[in-house]
Protein backbone atom coordinates (compact mmCIF):
# COMPACT_ATOMS: atom_id res chain seq x y z
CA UNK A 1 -64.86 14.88 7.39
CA UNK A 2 -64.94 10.92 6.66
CA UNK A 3 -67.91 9.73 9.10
CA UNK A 4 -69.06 6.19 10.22
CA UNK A 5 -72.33 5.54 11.28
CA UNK A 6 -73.37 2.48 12.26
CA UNK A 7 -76.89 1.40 12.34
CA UNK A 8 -77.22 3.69 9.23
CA UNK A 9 -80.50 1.41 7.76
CA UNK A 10 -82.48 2.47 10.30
CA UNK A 11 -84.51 4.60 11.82
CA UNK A 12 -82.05 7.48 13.32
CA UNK A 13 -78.77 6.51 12.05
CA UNK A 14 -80.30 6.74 8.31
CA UNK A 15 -81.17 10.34 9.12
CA UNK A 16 -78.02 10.98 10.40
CA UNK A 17 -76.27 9.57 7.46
CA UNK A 18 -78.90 11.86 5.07
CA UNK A 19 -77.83 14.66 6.89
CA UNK A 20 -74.27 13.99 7.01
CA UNK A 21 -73.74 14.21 2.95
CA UNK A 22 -75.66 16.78 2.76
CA UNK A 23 -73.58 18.85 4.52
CA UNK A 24 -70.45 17.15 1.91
CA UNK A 25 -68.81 14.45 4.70
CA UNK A 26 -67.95 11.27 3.23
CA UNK A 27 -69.89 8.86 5.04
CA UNK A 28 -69.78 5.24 5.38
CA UNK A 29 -71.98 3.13 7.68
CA UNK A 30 -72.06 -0.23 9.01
CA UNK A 31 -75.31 -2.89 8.99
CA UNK A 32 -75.94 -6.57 9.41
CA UNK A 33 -78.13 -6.09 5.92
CA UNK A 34 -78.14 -4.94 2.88
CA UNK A 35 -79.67 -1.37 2.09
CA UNK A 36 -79.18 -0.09 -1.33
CA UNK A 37 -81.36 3.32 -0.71
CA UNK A 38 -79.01 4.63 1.36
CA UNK A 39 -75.95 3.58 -0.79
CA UNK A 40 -77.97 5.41 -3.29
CA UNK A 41 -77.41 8.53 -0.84
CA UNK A 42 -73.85 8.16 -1.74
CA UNK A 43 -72.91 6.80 1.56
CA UNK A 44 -70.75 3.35 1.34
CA UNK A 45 -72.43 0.14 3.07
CA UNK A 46 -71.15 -2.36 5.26
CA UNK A 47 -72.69 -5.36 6.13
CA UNK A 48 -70.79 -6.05 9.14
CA UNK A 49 -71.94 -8.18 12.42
CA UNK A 50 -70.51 -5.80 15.68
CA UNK A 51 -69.64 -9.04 17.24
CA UNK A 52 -67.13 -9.31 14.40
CA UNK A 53 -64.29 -7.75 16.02
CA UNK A 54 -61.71 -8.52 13.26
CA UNK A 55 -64.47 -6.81 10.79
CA UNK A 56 -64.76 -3.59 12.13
CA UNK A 57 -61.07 -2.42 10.95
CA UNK A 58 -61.75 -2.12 7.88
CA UNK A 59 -64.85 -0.01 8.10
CA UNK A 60 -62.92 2.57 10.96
CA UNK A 61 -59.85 3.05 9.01
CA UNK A 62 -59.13 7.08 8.38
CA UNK A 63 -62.64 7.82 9.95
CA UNK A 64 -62.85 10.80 11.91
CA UNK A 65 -66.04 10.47 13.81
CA UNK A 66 -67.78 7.69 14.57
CA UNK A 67 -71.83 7.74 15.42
CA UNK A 68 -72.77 4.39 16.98
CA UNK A 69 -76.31 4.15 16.64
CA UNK A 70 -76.85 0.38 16.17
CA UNK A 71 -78.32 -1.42 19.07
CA UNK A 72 -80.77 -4.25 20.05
CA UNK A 73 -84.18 -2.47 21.30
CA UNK A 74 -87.14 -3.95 22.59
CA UNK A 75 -88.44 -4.76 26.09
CA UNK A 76 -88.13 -8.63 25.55
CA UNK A 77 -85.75 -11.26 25.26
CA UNK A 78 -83.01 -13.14 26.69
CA UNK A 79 -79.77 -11.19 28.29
CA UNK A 80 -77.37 -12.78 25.87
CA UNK A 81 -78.82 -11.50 22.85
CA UNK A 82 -78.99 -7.68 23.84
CA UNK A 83 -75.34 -7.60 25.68
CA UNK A 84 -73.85 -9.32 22.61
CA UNK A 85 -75.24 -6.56 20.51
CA UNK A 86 -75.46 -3.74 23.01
CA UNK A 87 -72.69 -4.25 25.60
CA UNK A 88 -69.77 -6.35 23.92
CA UNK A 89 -70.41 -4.70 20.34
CA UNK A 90 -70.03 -1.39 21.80
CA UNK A 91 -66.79 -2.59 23.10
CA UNK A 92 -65.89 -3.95 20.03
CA UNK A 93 -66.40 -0.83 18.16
CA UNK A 94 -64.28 1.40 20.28
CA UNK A 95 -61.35 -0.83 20.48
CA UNK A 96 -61.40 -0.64 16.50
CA UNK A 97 -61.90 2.87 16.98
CA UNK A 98 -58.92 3.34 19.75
CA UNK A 99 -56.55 1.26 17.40
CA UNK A 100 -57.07 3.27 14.68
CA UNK A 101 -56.98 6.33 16.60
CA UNK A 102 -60.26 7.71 15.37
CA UNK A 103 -60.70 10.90 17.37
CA UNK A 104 -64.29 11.48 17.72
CA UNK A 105 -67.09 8.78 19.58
CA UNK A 106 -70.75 9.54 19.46
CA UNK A 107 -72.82 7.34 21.55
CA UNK A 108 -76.41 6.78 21.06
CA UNK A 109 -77.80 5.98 24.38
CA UNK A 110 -81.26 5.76 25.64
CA UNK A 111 -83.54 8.05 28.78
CA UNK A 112 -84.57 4.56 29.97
CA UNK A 113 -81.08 3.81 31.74
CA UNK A 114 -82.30 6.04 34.86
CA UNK A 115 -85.58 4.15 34.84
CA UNK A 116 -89.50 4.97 34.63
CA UNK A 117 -90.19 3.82 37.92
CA UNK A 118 -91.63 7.21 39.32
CA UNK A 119 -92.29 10.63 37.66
CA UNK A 120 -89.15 12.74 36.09
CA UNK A 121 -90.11 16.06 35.64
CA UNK A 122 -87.09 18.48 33.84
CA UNK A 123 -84.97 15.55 34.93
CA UNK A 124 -81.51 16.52 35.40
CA UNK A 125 -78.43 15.68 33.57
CA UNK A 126 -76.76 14.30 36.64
CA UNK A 127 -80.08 11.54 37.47
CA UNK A 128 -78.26 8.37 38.73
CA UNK A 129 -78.56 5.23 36.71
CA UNK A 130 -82.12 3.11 37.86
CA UNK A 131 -80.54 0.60 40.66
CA UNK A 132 -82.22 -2.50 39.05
CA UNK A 133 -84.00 -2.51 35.38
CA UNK A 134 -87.31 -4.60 34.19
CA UNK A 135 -86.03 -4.57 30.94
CA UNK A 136 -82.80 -5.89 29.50
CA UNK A 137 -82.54 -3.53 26.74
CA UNK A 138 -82.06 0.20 30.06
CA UNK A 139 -79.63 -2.52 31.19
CA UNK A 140 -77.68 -3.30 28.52
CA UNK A 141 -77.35 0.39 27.15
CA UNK A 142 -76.72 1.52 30.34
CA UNK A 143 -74.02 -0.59 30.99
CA UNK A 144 -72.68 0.23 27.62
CA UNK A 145 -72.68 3.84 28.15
CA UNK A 146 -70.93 3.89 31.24
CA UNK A 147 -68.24 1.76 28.89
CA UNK A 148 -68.26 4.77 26.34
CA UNK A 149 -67.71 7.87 28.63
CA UNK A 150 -65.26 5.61 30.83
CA UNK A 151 -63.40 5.51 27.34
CA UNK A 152 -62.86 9.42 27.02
CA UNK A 153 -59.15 9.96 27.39
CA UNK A 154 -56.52 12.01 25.08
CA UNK A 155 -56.86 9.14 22.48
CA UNK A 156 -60.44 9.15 22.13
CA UNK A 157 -63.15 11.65 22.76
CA UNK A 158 -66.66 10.32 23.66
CA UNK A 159 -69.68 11.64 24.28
CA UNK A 160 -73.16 10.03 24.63
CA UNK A 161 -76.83 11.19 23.86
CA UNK A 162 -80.37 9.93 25.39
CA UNK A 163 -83.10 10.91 22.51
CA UNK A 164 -86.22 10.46 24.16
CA UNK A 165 -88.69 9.05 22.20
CA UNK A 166 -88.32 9.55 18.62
CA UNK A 167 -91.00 10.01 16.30
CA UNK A 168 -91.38 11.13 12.56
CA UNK A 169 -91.52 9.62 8.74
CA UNK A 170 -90.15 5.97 8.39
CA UNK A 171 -90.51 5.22 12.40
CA UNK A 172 -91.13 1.79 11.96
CA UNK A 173 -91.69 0.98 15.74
CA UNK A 174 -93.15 3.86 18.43
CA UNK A 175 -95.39 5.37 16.72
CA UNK A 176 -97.15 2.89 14.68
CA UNK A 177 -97.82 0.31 17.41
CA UNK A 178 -99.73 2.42 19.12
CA UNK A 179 -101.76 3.37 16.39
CA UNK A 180 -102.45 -0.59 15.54
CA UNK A 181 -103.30 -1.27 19.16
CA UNK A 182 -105.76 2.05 18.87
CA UNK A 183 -106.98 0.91 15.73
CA UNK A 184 -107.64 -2.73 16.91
CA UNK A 185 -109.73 -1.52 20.16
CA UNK A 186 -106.48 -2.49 22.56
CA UNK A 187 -105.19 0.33 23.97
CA UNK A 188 -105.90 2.11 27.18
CA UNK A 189 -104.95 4.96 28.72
CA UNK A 190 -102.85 3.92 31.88
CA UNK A 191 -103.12 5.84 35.22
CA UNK A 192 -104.71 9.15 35.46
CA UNK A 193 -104.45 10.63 31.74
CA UNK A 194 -102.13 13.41 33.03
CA UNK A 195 -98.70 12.28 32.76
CA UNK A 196 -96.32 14.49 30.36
CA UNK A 197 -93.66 13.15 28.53
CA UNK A 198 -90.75 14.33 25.99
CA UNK A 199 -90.38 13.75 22.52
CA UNK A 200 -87.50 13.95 19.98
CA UNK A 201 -88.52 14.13 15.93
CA UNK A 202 -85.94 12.45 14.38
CA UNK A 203 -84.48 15.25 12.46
CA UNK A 204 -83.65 17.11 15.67
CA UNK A 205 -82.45 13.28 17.27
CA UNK A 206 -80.24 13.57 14.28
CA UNK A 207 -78.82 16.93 14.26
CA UNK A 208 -77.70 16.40 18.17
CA UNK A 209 -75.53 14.14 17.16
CA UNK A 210 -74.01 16.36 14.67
CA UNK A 211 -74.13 19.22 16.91
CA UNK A 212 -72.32 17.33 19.23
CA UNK A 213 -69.86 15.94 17.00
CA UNK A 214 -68.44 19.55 16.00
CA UNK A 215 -68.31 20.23 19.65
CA UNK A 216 -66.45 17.05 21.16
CA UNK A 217 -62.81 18.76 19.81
CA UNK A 218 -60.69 16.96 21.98
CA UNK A 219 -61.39 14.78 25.70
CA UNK A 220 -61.60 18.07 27.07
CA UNK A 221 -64.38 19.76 25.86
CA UNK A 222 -67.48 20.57 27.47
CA UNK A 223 -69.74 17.69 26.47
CA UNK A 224 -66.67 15.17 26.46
CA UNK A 225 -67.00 12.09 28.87
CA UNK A 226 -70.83 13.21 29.56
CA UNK A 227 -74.27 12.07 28.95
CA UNK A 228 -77.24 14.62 27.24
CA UNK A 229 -80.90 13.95 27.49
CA UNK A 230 -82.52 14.78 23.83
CA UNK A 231 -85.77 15.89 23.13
CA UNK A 232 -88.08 18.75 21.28
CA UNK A 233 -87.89 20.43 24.87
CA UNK A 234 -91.57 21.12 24.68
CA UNK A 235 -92.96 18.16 27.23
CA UNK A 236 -96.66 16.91 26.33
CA UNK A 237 -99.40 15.65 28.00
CA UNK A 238 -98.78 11.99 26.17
CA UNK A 239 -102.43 10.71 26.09
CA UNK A 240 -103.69 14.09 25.29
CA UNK A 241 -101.09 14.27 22.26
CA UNK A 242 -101.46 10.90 21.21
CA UNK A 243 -105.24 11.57 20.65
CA UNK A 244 -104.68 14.45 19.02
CA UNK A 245 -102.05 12.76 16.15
CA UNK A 246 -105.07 9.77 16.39
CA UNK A 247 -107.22 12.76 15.11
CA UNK A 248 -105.20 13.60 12.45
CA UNK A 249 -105.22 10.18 11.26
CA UNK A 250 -109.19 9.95 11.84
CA UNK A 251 -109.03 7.31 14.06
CA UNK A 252 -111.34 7.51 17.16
CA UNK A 253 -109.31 8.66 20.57
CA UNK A 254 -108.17 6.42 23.23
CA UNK A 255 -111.27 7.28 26.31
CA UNK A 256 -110.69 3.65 28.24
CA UNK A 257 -108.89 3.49 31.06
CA UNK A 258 -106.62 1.54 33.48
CA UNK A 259 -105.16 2.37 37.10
CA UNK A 260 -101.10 2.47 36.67
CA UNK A 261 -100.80 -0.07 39.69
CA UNK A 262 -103.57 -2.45 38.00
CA UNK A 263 -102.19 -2.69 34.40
CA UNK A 264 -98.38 -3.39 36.25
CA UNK A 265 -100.78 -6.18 38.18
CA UNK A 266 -101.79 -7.50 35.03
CA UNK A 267 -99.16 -7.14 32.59
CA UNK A 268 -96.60 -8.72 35.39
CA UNK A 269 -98.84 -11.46 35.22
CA UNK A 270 -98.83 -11.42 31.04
CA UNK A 271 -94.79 -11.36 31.15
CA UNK A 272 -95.09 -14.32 33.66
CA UNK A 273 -97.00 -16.50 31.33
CA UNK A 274 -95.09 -15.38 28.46
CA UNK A 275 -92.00 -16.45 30.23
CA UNK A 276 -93.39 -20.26 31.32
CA UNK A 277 -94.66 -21.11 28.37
CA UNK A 278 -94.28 -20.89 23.90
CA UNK A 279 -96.30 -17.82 23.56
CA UNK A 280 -93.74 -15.59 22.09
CA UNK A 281 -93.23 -12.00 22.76
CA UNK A 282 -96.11 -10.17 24.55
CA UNK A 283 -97.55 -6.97 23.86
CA UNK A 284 -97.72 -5.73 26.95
CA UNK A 285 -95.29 -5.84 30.02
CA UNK A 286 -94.53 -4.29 33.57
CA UNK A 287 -92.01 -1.92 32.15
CA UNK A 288 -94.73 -0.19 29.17
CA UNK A 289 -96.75 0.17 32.26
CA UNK A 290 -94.70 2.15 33.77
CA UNK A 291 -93.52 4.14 30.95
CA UNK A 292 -97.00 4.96 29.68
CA UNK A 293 -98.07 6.08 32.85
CA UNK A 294 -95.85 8.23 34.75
CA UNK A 295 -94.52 11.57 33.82
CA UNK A 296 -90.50 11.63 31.95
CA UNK A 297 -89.23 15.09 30.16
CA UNK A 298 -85.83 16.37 30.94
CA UNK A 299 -83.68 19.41 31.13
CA UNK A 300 -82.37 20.33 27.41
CA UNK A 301 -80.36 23.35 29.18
CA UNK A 302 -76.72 21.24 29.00
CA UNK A 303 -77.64 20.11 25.49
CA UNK A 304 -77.78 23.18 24.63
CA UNK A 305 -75.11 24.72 26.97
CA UNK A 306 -72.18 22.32 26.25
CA UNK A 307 -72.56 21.51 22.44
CA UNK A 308 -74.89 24.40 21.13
CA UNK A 309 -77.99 22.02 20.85
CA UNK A 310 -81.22 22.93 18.90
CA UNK A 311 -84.33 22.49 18.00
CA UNK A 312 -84.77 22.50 14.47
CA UNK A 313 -88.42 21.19 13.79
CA UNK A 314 -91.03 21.83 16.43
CA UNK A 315 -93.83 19.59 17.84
CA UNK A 316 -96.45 21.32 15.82
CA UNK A 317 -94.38 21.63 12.78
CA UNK A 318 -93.74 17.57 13.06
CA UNK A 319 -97.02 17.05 13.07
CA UNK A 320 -98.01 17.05 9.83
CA UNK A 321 -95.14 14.64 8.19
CA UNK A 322 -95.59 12.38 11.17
CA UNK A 323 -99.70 12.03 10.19
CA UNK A 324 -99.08 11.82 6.21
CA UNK A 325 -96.28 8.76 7.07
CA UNK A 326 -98.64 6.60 9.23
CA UNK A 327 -101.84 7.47 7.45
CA UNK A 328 -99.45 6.11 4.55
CA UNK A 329 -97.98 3.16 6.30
CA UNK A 330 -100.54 1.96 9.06
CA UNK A 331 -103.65 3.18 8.69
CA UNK A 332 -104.75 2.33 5.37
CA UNK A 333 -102.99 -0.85 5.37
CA UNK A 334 -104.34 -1.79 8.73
CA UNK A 335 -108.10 -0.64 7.11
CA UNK A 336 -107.17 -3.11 3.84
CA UNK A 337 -106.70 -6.31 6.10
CA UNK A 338 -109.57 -6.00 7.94
């Protein structure tokens, strides 16, 4: 099987891409830099801007599955720059794939497109999309994803997948800001303490999209033309987890605390400053609030149902790599600058 993944420098889509020769696919992915590790791999390297339309046929041609991983992330910034990357380079990438009728579209989406507003608890497969978004990033990858199952049809099969917050070695973003701010004194726990949340480690974010890729056959297939919430379906308290990876690393536990409605008081008003005047991105913002506070695991039953999902590496067995990486990466540099 001749694979593209794009996005396959980062986080997930270089695990994907690990996986993907390993199993003997040639694989090929697409990046705006320059990553000679993975070429390493074997894999071929693209540096190729999705906004490039006339770019993209080149790296599609023969390919036989594409995973689109690449996307803009964050909870700030202007519109523009996360619908050029998320909305109209999605758009761009399957009109490259259409015209040269690759068969196979995997879609990494995001949980955040039905919103964090209010506790989800085994949230369905069928949850509508959130009404209005605090965030540009749910909004752009939601509108995106409607885009990508929309596209299912004879001539392309698409499917898309929400991992839910992905953790593990080389995370270079969940994970290790938290473990800054705990470091630093800055975190608190937000609400009551109780709320439970999913989590995906990346090598089971990774195999979904393999799982699903043997699975989406045709347009018709089970998971064809739908959308699959990912995680290690084994929901966690998040503050009581958190201080328990915090332990691991031998950093003191988050104990501080903040009512959910007074930290979205506070960090509205932090995003409103941030927004009137040159402070650049803030740390905090109504949207974390929210997310950090309220209660979001989902059903894994249809994962598993429609494209033979599962788990590979459980929560206590992705434990240890997780603490050896940041102890590694954040800890002991943070403890070196200080």
């Amino acid at each position: 099987m001749k694979a593209l993944v794009t996005g396959g420098g980062g986080f997930l889509g270089r695990r994907i891409v690990e996986l993907l020769i390993e199993q003997g696919h040639d694989v090929s992915f697409l990046a705006r830099g320059h990553y000679p590790e993975v070429e390493a791999l074997g894999a071929r390297g693209f540096q190729i801007d999705l906004a490039d339309r006339s770019a993209l046929d080149e790296a599609v041609d023969g390919v036989d599955v594409i995973f689109h991983v690449a996307a803009k992330a964050g909870v700030w910034g202007d519109r523009e720059s996360f619908y050029k990357i998320n909305v109209d380079g999605t758009r761009n990438l399957l009109d490259a794939a259409e015209a040269a009728k690759v068969p196979r579209f995997v879609y990494t989406s995001t949980p955040s497109v039905v919103s964090y507003d209010s506790d989800i608890e085994n949230g369905p497969q069928d949850l509508p999309y959130a009404k209005s978004y605090k965030a540009w990033y749910p909004a752009s990858k939601a509108e995106a994803e409607r885009m990508v199952l929309k596209a299912n049809s004879r001539h392309l099969a698409t499917v898309s997948l929400r991992p839910h917050l992905i953790f593990g070695p080389r995370d270079p973003h969940l994970l290790p800001r938290f473990v800054q701010a705990a470091l630093a004194g800055r975190l608190r726990i937000i609400g009551n303490g109780e709320n439970k949340v999913d989590f995906t480690y990346v090598d089971n974010a990774a195999w979904a999209h393999l799982d699903a890729a043997d699975a989406l056959t045709d347009h018709t297939a089970p998971c064809a033309g739908k959308a699959y919430f990912i995680s290690n379906d084994e929901p966690v308290p998040l503050w009581g987890w958190f201080n328990e990876l915090l332990g691991e690393l031998d950093v003191p536990p988050v104990s501080k605390r903040i009512g959910h409605g007074l930290a979205k008081g506070l960090f509205t008003a932090v995003e409103t400053a941030h927004k009137l005047l040159p402070l650049g991105e803030p740390t905090v913002t109504s949207f974390l609030a929210d997310a950090m506070a309220t209660s979001h695991w989902f059903d894994q039953e249809p994962a598993k149902r429609d494209f033979n999902y599962s788990i590979r590496v459980s929560m206590d067995e992705a434990m240890a790599p997780t603490a050896a990486y940041l102890k590694e990466h954040t800890v002991e540099p943070f403890g070196k600058g200080t």
